[in-house]
Protein backbone atom coordinates (compact mmCIF):
# COMPACT_ATOMS: atom_id res chain seq x y z
CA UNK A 1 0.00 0.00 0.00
CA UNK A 2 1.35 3.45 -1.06
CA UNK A 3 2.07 5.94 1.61
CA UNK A 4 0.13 9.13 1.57
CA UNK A 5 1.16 12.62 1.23
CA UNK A 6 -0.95 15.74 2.05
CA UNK A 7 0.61 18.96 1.18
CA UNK A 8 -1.11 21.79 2.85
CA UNK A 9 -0.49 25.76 1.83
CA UNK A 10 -0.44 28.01 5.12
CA UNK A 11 0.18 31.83 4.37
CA UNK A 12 1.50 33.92 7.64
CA UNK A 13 -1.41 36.00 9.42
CA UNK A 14 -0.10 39.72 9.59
CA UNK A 15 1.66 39.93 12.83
CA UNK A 16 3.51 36.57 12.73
CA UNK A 17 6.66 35.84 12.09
CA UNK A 18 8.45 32.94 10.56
CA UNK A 19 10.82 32.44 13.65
CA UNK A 20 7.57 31.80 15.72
CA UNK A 21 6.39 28.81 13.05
CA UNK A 22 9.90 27.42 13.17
CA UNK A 23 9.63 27.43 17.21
CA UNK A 24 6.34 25.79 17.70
CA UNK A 25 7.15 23.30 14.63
CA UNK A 26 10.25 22.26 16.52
CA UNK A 27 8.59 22.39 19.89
CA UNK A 28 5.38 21.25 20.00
CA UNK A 29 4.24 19.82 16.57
CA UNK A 30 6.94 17.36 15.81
CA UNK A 31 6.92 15.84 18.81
CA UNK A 32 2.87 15.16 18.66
CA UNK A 33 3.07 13.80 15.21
CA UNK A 34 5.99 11.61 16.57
CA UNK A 35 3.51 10.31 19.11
CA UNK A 36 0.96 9.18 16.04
CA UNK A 37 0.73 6.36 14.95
CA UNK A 38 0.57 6.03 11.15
CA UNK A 39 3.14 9.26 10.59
CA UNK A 40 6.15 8.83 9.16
CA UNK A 41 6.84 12.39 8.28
CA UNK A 42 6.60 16.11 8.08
CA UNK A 43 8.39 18.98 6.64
CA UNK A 44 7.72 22.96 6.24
CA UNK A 45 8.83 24.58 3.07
CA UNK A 46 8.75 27.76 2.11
CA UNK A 47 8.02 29.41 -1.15
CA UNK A 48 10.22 31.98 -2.49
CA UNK A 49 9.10 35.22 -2.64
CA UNK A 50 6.07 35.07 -0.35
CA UNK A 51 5.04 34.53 3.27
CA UNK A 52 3.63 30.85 2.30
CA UNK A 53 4.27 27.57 3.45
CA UNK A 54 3.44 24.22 2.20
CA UNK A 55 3.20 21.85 5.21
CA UNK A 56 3.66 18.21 4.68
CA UNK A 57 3.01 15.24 6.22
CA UNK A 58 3.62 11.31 5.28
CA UNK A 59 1.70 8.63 6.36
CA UNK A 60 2.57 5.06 6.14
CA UNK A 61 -1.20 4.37 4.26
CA UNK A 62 -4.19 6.51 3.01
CA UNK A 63 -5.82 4.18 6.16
CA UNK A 64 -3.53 5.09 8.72
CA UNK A 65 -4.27 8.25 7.82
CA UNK A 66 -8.50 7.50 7.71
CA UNK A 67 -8.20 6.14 10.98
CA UNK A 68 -6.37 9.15 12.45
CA UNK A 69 -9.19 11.60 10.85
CA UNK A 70 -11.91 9.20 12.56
CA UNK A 71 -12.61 8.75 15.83
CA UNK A 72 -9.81 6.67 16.46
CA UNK A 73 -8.16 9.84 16.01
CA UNK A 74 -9.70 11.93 18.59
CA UNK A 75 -8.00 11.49 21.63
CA UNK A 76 -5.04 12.29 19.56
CA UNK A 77 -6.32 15.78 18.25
CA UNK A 78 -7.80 16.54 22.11
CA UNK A 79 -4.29 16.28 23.12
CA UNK A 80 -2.81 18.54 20.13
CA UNK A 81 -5.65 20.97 20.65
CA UNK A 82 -3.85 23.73 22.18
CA UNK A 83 -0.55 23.53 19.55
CA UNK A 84 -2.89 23.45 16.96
CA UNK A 85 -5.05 27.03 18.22
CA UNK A 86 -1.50 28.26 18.03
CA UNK A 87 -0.46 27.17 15.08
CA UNK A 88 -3.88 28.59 13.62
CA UNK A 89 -3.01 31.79 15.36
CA UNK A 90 0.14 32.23 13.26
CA UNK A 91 -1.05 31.07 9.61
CA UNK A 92 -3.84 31.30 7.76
CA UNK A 93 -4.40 27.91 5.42
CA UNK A 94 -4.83 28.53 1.59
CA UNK A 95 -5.49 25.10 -0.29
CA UNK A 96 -5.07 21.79 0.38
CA UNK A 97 -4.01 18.30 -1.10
CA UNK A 98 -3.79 14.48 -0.73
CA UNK A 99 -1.63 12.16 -3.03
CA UNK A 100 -0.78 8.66 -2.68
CA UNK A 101 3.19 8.33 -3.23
CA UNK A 102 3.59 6.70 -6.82
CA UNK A 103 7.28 6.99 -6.82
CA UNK A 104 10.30 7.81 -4.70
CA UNK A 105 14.25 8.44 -5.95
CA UNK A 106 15.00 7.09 -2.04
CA UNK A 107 17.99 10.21 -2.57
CA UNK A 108 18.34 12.58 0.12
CA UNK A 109 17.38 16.11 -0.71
CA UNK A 110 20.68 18.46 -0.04
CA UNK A 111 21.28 21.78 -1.31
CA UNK A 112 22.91 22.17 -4.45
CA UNK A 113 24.90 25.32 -5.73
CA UNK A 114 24.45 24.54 -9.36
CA UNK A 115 27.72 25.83 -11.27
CA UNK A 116 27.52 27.23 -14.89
CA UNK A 117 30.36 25.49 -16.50
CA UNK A 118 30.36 22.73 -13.92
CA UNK A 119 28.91 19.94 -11.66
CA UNK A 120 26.67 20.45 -8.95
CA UNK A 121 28.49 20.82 -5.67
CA UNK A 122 27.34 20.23 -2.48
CA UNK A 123 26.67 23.33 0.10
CA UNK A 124 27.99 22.74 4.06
């Protein structure tokens, strides 16, 4: 069974700054999606040139995820309540999608300084 990715676009509400996303990210929402079963992953990226965000999160199955978003979920959300009224506090969400994972290169994503002339070398 595929794992599932939902990609969700937050914008920042005026007043909010990115430093506060990265802190309660770090803090408080990685550590409760940690504690879910069914979640293998989560990343923030930012979009160039704008005060967006896609959020992403990987579970291991479109039904791990179901279950989570069912009741079996709720005691899970009760306990993330709080976080989440803060993270709701700082961004505003845009749009919203789900995808099944079709494929996956299994490479590492690094940052790349992408010569002219040249090959790719790696940043530190």
């Amino acid at each position: 069974m595929p794992e599932l990715l939902t990609i969700r676009r937050w914008t920042l509400r005026p007043g909010a700054d990115e430093a506060a996303v990265i802190h309660l990210v770090e803090d408080s929402i990685l550590p409760a999606y940690r504690r879910c079963p069914g979640f293998v992953g989560l990343g923030l990226l930012r979009i160039e040139g704008s005060t967006s965000y896609f959020a992403t999160t990987r579970c291991q199955s479109r039904d791990a995820f179901d279950e989570w978003a069912g009741p079996a979920g709720a005691p899970w959300r009760e306990a993330y309540a709080s976080t989440l009224e803060q993270w709701d506090a700082l961004l505003a969400f845009e749009e919203g999608w789900e995808t099944d994972v079709a494929l996956e290169s299994g490479l590492r994503a690094t940052p790349f300084n992408v010569l002219k002339d040249g090959p790719a070398e790696e940043q530190s």
